[in-house]
PDB file of N, CA and C in Angstrom:
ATOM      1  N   UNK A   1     -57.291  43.149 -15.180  1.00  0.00           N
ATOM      2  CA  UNK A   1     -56.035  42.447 -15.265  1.00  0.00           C
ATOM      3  C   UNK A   1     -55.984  41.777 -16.628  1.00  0.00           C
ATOM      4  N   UNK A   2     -54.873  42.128 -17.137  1.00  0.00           N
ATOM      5  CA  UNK A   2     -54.625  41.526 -18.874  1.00  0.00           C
ATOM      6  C   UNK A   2     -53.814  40.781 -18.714  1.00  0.00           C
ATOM      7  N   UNK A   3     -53.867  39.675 -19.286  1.00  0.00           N
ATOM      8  CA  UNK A   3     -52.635  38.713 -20.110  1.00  0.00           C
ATOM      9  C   UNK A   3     -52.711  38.990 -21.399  1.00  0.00           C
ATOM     10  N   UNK A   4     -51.214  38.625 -21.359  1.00  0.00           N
ATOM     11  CA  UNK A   4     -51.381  38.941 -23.336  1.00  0.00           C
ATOM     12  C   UNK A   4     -50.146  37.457 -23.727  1.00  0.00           C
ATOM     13  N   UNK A   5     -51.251  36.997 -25.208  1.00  0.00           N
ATOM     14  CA  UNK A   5     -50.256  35.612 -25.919  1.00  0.00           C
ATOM     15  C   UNK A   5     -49.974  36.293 -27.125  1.00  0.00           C
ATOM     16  N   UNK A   6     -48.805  35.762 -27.517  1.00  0.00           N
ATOM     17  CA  UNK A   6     -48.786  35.485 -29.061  1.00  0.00           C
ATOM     18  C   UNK A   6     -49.014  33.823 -29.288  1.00  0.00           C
ATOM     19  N   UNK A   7     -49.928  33.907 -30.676  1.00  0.00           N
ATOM     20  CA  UNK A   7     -49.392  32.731 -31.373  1.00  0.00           C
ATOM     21  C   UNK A   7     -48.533  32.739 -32.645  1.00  0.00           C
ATOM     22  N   UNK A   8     -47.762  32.200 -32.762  1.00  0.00           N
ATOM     23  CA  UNK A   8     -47.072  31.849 -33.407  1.00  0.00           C
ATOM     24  C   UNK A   8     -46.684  33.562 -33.928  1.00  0.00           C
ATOM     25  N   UNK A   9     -46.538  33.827 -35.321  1.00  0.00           N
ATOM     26  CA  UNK A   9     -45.666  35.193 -36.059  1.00  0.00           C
ATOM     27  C   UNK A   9     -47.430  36.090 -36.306  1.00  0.00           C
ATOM     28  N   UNK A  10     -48.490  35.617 -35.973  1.00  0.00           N
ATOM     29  CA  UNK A  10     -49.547  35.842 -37.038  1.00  0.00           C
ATOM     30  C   UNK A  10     -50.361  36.758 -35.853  1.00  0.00           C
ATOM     31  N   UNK A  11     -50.377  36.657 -34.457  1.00  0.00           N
ATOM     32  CA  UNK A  11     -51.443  37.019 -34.113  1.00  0.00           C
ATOM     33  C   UNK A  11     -50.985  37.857 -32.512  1.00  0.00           C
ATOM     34  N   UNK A  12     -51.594  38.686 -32.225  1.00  0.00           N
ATOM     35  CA  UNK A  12     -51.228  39.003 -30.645  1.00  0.00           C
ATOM     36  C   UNK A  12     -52.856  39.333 -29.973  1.00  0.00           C
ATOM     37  N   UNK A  13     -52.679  38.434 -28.573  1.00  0.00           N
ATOM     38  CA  UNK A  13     -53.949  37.946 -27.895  1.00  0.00           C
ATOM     39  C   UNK A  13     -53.851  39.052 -26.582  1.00  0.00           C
ATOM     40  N   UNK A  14     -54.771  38.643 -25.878  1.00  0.00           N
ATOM     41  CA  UNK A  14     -54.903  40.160 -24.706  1.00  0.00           C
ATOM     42  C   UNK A  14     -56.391  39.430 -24.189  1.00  0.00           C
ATOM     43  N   UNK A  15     -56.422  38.796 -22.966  1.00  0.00           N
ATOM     44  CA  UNK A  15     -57.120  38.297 -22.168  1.00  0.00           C
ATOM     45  C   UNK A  15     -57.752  39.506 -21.338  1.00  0.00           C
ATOM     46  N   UNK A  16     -59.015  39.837 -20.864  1.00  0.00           N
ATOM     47  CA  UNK A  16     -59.251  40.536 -19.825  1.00  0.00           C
ATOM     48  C   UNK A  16     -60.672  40.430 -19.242  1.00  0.00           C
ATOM     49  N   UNK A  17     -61.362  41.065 -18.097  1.00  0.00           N
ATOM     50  CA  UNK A  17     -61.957  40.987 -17.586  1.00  0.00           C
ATOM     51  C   UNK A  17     -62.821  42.568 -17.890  1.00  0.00           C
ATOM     52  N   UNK A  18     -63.927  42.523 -18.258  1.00  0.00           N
ATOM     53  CA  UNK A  18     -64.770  43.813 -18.126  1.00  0.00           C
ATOM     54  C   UNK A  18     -66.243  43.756 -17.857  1.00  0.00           C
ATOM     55  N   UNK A  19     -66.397  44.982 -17.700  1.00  0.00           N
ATOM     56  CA  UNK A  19     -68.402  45.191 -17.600  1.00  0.00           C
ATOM     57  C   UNK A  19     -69.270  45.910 -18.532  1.00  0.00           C
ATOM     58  N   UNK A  20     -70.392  45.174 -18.487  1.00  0.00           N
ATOM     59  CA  UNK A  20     -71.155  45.535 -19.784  1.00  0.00           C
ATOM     60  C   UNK A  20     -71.324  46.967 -19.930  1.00  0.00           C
ATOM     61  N   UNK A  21     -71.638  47.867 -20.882  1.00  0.00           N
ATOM     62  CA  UNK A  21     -71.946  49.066 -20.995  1.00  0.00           C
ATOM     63  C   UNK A  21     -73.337  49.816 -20.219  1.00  0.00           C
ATOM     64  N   UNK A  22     -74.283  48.321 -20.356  1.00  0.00           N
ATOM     65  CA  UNK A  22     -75.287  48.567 -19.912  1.00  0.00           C
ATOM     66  C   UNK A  22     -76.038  47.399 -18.928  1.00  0.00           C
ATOM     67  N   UNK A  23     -76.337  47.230 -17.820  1.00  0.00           N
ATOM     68  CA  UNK A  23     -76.366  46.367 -16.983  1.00  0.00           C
ATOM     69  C   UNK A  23     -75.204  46.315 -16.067  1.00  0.00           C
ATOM     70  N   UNK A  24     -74.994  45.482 -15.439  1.00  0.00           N
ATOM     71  CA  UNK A  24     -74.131  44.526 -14.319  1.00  0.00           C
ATOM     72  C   UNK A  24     -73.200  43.713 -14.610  1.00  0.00           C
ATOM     73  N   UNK A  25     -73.912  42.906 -16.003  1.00  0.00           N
ATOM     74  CA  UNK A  25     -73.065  41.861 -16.002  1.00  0.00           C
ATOM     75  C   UNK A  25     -71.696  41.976 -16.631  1.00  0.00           C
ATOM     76  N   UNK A  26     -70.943  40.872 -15.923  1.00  0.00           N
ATOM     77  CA  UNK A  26     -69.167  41.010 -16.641  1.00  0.00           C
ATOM     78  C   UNK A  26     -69.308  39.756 -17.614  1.00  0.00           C
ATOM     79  N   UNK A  27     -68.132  40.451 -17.827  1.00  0.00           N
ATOM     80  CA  UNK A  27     -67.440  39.699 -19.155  1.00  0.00           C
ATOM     81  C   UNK A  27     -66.222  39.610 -19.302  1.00  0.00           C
ATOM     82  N   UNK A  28     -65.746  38.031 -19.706  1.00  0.00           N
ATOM     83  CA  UNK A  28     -64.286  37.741 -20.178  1.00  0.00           C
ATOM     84  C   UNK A  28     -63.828  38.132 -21.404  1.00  0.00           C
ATOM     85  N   UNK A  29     -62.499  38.559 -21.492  1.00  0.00           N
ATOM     86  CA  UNK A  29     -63.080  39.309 -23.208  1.00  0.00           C
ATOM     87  C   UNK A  29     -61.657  38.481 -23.550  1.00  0.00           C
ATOM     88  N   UNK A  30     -60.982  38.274 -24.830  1.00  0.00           N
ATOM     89  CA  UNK A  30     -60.072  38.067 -25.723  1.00  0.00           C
ATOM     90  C   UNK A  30     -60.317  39.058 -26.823  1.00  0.00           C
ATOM     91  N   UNK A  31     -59.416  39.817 -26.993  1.00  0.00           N
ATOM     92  CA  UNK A  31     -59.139  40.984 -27.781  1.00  0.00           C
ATOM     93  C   UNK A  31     -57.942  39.954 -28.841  1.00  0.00           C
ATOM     94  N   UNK A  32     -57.873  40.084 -30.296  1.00  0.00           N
ATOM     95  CA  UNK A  32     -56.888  39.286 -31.243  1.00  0.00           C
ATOM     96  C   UNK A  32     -56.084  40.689 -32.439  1.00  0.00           C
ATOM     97  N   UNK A  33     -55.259  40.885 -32.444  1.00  0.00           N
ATOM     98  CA  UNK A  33     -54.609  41.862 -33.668  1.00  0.00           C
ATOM     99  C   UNK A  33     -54.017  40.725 -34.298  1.00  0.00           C
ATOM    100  N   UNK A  34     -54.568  40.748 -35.881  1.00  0.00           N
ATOM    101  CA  UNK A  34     -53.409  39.713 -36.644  1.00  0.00           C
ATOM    102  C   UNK A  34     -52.584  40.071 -37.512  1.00  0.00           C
ATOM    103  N   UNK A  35     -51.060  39.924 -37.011  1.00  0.00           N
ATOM    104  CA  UNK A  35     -50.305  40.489 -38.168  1.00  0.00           C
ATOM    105  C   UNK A  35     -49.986  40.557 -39.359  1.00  0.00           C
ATOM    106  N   UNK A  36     -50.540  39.019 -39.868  1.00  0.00           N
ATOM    107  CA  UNK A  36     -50.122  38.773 -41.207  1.00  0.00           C
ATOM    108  C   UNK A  36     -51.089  38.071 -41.225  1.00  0.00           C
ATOM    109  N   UNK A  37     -51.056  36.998 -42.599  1.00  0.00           N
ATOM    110  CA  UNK A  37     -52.628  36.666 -43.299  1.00  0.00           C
ATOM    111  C   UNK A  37     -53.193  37.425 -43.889  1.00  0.00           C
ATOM    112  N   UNK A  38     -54.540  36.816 -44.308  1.00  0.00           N
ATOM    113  CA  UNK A  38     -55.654  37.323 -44.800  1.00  0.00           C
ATOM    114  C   UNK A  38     -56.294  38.698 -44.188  1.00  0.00           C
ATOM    115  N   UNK A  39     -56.345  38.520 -42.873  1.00  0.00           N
ATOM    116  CA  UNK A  39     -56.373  39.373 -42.011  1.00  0.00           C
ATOM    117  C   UNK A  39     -55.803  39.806 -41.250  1.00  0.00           C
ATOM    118  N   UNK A  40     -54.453  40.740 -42.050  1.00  0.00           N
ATOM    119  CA  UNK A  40     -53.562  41.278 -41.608  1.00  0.00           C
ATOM    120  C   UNK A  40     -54.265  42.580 -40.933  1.00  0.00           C
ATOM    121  N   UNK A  41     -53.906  43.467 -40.091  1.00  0.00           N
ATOM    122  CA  UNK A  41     -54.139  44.430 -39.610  1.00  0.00           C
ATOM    123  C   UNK A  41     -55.841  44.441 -38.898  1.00  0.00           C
ATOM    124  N   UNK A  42     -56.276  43.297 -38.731  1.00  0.00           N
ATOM    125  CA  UNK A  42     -57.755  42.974 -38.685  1.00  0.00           C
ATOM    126  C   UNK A  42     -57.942  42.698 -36.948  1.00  0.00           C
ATOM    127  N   UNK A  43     -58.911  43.242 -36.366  1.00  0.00           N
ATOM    128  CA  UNK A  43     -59.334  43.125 -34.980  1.00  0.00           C
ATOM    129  C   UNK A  43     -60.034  42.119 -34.217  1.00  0.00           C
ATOM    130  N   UNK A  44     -60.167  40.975 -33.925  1.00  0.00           N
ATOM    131  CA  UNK A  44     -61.327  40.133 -33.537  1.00  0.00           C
ATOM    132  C   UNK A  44     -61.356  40.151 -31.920  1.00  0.00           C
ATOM    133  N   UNK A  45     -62.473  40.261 -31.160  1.00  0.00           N
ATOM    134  CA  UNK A  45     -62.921  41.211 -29.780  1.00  0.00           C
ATOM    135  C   UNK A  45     -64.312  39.446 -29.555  1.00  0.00           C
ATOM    136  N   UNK A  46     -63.643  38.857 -28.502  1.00  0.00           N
ATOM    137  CA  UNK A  46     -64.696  37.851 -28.572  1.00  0.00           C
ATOM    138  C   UNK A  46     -65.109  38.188 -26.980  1.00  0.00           C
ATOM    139  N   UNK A  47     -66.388  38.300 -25.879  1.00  0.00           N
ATOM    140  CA  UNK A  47     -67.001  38.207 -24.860  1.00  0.00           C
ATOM    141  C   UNK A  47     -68.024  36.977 -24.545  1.00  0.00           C
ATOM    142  N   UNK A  48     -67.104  37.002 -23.512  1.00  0.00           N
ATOM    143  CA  UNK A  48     -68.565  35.652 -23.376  1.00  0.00           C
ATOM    144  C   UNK A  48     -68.763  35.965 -21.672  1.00  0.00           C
ATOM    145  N   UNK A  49     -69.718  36.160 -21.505  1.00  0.00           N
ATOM    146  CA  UNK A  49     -71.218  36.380 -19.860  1.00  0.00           C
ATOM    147  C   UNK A  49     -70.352  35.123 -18.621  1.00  0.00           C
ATOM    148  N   UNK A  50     -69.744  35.684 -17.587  1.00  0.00           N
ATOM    149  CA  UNK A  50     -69.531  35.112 -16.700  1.00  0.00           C
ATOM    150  C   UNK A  50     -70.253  34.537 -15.428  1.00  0.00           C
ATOM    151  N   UNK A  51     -71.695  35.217 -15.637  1.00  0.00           N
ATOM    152  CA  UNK A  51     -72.182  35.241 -14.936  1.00  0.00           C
ATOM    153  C   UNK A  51     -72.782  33.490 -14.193  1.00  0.00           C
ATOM    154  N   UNK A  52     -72.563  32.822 -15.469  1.00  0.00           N
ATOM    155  CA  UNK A  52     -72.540  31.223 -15.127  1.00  0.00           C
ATOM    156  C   UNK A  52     -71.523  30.707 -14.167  1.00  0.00           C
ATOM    157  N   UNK A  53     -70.465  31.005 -14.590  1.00  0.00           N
ATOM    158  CA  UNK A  53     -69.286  30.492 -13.833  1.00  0.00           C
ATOM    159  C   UNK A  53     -69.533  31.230 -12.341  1.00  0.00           C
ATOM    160  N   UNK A  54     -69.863  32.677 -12.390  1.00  0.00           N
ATOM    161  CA  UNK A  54     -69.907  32.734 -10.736  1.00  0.00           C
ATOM    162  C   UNK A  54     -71.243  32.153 -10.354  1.00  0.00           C
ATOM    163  N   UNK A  55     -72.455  32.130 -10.830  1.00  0.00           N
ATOM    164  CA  UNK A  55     -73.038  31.395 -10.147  1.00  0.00           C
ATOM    165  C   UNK A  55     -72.557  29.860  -9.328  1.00  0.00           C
ATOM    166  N   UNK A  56     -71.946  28.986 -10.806  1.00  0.00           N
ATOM    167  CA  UNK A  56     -71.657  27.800 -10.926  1.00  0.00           C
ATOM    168  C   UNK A  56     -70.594  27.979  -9.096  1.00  0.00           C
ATOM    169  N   UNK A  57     -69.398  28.715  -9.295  1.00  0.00           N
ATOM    170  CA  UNK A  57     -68.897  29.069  -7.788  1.00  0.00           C
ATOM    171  C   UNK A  57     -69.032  29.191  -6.879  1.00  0.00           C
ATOM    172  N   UNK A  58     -70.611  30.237  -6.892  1.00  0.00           N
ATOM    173  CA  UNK A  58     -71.530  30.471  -5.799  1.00  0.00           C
ATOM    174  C   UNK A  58     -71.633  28.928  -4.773  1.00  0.00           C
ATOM    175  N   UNK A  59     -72.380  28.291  -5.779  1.00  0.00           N
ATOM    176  CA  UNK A  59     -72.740  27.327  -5.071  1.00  0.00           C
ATOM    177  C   UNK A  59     -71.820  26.097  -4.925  1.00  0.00           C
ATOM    178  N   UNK A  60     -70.322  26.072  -5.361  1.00  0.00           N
ATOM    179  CA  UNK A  60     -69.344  25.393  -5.002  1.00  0.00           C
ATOM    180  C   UNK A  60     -69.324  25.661  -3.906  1.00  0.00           C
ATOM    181  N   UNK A  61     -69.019  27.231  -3.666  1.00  0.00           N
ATOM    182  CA  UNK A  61     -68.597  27.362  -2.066  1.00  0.00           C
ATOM    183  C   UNK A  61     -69.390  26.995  -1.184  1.00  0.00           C
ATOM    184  N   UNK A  62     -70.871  27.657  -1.023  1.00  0.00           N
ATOM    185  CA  UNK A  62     -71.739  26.665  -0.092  1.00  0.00           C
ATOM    186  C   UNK A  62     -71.765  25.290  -0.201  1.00  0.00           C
ATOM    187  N   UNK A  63     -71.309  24.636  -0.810  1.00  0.00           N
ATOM    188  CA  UNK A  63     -71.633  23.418  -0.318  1.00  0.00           C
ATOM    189  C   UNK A  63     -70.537  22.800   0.192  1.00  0.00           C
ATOM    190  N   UNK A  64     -69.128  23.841   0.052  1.00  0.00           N
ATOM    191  CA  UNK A  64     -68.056  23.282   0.604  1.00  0.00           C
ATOM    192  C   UNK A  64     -67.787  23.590   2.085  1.00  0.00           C
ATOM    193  N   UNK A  65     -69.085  24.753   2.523  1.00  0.00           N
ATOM    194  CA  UNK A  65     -69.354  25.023   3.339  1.00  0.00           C
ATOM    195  C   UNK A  65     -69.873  24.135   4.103  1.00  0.00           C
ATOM    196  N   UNK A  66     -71.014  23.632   3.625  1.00  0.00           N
ATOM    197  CA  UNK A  66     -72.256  23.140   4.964  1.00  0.00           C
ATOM    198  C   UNK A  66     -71.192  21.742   4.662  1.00  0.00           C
ATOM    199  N   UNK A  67     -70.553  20.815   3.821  1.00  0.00           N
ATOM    200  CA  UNK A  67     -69.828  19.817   3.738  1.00  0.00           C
ATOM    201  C   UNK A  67     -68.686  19.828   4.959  1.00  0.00           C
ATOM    202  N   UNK A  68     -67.945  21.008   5.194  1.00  0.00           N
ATOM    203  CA  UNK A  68     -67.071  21.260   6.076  1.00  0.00           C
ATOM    204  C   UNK A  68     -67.655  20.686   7.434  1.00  0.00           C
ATOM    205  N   UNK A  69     -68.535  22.155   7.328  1.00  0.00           N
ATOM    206  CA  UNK A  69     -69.288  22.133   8.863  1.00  0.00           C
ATOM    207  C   UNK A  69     -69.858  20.791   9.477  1.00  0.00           C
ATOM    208  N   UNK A  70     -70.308  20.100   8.521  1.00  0.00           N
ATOM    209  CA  UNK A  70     -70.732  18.497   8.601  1.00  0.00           C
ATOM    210  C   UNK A  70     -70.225  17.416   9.030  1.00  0.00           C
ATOM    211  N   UNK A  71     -68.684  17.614   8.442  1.00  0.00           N
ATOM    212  CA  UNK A  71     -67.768  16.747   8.848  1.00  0.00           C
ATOM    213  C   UNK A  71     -67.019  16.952  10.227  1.00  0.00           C
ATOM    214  N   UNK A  72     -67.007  18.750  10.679  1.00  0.00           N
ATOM    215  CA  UNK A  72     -66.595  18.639  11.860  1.00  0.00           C
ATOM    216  C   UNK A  72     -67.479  18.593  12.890  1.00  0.00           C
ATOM    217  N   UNK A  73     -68.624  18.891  12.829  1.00  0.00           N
ATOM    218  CA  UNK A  73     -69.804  18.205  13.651  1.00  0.00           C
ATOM    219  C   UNK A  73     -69.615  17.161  13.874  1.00  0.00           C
ATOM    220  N   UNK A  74     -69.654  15.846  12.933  1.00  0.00           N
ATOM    221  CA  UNK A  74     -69.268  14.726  13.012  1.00  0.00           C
ATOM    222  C   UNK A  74     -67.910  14.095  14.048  1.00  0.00           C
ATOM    223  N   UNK A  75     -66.764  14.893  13.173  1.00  0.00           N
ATOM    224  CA  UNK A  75     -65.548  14.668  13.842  1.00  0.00           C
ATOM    225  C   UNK A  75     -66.141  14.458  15.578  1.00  0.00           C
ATOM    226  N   UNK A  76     -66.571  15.686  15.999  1.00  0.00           N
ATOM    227  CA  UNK A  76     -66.035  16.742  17.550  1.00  0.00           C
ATOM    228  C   UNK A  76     -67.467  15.302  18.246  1.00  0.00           C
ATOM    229  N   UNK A  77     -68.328  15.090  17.398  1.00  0.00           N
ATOM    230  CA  UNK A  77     -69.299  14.172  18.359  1.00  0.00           C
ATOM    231  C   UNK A  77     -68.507  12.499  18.406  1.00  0.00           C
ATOM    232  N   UNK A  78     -68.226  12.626  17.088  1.00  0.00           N
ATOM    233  CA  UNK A  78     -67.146  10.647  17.462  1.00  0.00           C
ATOM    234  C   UNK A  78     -65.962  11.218  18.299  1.00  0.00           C
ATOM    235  N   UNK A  79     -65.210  12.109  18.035  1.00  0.00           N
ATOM    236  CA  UNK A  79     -64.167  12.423  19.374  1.00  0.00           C
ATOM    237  C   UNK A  79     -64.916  12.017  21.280  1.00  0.00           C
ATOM    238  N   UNK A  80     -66.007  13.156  21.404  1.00  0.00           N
ATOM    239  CA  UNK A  80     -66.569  13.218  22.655  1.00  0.00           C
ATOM    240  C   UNK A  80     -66.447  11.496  22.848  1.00  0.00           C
ATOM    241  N   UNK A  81     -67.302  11.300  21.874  1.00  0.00           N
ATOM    242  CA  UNK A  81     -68.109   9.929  22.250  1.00  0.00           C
ATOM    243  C   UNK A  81     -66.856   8.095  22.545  1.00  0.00           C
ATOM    244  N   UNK A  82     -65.605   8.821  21.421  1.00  0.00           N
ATOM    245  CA  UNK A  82     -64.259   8.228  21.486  1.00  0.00           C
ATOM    246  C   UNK A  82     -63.922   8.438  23.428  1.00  0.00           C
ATOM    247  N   UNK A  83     -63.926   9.743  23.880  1.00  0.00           N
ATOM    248  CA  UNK A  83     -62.872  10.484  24.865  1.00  0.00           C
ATOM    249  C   UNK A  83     -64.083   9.303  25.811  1.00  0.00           C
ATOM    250  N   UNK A  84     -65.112   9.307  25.849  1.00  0.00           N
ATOM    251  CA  UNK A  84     -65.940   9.152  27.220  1.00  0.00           C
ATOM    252  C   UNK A  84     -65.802   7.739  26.921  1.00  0.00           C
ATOM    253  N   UNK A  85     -65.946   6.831  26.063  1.00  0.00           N
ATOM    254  CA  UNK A  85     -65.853   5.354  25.951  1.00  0.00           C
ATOM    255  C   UNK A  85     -64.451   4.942  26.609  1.00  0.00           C
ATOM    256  N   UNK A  86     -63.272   5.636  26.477  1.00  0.00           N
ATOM    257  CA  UNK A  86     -62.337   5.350  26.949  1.00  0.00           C
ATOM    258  C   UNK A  86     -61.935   5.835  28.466  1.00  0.00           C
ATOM    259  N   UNK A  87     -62.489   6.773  28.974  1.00  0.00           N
ATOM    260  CA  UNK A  87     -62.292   7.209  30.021  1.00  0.00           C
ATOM    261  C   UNK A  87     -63.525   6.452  30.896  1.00  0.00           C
ATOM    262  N   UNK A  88     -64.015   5.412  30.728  1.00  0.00           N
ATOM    263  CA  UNK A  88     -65.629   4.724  31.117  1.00  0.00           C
ATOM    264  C   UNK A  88     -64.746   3.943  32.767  1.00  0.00           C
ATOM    265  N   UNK A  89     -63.353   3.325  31.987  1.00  0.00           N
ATOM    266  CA  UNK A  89     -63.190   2.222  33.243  1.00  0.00           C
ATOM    267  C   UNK A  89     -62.326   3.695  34.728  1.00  0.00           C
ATOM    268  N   UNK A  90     -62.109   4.353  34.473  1.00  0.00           N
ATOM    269  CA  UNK A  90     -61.708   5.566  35.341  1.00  0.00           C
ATOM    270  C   UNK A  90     -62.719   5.701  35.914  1.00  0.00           C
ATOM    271  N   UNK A  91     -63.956   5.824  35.522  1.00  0.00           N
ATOM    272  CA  UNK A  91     -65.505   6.851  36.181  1.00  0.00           C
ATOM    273  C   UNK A  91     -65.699   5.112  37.260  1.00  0.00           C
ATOM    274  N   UNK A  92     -65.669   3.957  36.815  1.00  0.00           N
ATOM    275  CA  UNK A  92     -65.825   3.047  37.732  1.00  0.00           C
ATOM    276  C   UNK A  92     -64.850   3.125  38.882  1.00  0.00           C
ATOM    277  N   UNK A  93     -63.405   3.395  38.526  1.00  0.00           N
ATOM    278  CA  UNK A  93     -62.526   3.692  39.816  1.00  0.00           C
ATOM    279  C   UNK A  93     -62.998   4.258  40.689  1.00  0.00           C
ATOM    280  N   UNK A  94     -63.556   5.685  40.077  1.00  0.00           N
ATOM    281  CA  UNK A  94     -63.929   6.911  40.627  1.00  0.00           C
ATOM    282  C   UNK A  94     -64.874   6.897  41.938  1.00  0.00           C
ATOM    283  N   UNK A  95     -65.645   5.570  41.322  1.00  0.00           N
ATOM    284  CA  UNK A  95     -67.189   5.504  42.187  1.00  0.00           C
ATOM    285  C   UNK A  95     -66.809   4.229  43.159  1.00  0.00           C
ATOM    286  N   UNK A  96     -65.474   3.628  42.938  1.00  0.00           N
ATOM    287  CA  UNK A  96     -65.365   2.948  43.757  1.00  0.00           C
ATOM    288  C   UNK A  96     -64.438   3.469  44.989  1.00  0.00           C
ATOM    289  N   UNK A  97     -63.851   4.309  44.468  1.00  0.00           N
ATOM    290  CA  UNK A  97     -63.128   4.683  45.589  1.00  0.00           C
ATOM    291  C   UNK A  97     -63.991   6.035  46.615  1.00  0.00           C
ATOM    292  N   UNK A  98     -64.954   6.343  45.848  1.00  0.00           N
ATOM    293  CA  UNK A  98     -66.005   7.177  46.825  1.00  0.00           C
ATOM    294  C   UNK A  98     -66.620   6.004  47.797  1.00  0.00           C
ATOM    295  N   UNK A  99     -66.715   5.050  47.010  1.00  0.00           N
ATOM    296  CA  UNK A  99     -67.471   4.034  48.148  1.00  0.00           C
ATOM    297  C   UNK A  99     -66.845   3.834  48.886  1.00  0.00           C
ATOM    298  N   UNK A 100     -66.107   4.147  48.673  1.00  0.00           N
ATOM    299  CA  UNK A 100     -64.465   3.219  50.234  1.00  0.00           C
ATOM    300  C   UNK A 100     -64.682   4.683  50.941  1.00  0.00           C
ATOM    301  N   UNK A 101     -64.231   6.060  50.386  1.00  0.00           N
ATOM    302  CA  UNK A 101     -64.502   6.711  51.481  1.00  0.00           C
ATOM    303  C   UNK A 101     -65.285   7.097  52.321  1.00  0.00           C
ATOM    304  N   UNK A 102     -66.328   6.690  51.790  1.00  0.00           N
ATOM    305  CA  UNK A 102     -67.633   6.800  52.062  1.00  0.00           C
ATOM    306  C   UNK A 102     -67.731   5.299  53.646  1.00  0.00           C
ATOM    307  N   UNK A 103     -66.947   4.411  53.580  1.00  0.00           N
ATOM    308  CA  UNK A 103     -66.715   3.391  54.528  1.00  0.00           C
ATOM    309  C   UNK A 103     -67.089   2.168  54.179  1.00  0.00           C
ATOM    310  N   UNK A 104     -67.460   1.942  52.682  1.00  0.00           N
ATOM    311  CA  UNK A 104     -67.975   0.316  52.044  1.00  0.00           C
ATOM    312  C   UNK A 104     -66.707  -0.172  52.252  1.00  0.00           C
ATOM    313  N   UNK A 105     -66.343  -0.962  52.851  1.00  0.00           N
ATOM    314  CA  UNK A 105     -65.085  -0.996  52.664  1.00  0.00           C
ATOM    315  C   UNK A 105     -64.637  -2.528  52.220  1.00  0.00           C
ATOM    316  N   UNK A 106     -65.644  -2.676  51.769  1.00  0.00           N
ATOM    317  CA  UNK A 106     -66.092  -4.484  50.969  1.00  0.00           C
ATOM    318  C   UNK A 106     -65.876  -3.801  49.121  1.00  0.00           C
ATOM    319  N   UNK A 107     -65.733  -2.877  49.125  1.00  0.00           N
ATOM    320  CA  UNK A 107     -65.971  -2.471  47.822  1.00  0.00           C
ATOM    321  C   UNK A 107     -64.491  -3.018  46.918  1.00  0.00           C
ATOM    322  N   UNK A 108     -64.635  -3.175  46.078  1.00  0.00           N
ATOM    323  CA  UNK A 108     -63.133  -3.229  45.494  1.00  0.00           C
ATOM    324  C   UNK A 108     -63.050  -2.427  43.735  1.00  0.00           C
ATOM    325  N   UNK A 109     -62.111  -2.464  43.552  1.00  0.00           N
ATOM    326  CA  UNK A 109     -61.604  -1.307  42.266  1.00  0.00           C
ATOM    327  C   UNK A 109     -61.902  -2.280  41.151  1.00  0.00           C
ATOM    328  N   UNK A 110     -62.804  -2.410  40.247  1.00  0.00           N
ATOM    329  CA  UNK A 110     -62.912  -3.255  39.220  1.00  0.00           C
ATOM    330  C   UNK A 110     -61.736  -3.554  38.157  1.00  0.00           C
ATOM    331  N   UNK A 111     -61.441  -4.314  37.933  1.00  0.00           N
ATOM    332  CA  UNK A 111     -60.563  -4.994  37.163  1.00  0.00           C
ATOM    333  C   UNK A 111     -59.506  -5.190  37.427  1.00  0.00           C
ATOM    334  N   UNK A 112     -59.764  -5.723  38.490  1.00  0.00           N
ATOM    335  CA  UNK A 112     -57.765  -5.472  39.753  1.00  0.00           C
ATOM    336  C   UNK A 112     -57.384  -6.596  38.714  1.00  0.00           C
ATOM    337  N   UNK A 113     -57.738  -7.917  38.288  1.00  0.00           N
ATOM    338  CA  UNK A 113     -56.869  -8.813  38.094  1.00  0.00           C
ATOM    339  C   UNK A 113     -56.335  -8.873  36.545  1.00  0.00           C
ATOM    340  N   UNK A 114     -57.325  -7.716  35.869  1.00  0.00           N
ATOM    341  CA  UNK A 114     -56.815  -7.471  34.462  1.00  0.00           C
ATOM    342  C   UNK A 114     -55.375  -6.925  34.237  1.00  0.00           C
ATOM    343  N   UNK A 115     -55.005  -7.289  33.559  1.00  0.00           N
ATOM    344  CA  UNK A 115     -53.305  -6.343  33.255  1.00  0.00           C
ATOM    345  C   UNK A 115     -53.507  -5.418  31.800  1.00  0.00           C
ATOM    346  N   UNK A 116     -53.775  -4.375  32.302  1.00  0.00           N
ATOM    347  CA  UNK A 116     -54.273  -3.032  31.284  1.00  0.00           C
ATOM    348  C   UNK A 116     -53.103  -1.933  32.092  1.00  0.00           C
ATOM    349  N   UNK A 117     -53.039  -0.716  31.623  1.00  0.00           N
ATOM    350  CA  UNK A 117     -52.500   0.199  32.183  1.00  0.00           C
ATOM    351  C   UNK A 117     -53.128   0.378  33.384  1.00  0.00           C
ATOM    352  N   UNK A 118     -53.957   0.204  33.357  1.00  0.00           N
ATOM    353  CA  UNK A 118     -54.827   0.906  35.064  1.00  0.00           C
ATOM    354  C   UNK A 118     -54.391  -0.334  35.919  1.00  0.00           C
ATOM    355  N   UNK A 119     -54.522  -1.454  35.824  1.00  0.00           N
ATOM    356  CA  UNK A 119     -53.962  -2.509  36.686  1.00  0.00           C
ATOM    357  C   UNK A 119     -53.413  -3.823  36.762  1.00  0.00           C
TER     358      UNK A 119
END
């Protein structure tokens, strides 16, 4: 994939992506034709080894990885641990009203005299 700049009246640019002749490794290339100047009709071909930047990427992504995974581990255990702290005064209903069917019948529903949603 090429882009191509001009600057200004003097020069036409051509961005691209290639692979070495010999080996693996790629390369970003800038290809330059200059029209006028000193070096009118003159070629300049600059490459420089990408192989930093994908490393450098490589390991962006893993760590945006195990960072992810970390945080929703986190999330899903303070959720549980959110859902069951709040659902705590229900599980006391729960066990009180087994006791009643059960025939305690001295038992009573904890927090009758609080004014919360439950009572």
């Amino acid at each position: 994939m090429a882009a191509a700049a001009t600057s200004g009246d003097h020069e036409k640019r051509v961005y691209f992506s290639g692979a070495a002749v010999r080996g693996d490794q790629e390369y970003r290339v800038r290809a330059s034709i200059f029209w006028t100047g000193p070096d009118a009709g003159g070629t300049l071909v600059i490459a420089v080894p990408v192989t930093g930047t994908d490393v450098t990427l490589g390991t962006l992504r893993n760590v945006e990885i195990v960072v992810t995974a970390g945080a929703l581990v986190v999330a899903l255990i303070l959720g549980w641990l959110l859902v069951r702290t709040s659902l705590h005064p229900l599980r006391d209903i729960e066990r009180t009203a087994d006791a009643i069917t059960a025939g305690q019948l001295t038992e009573r529903v904890p927090g009758d005299a609080a004014q919360t949603e439950l009572g």
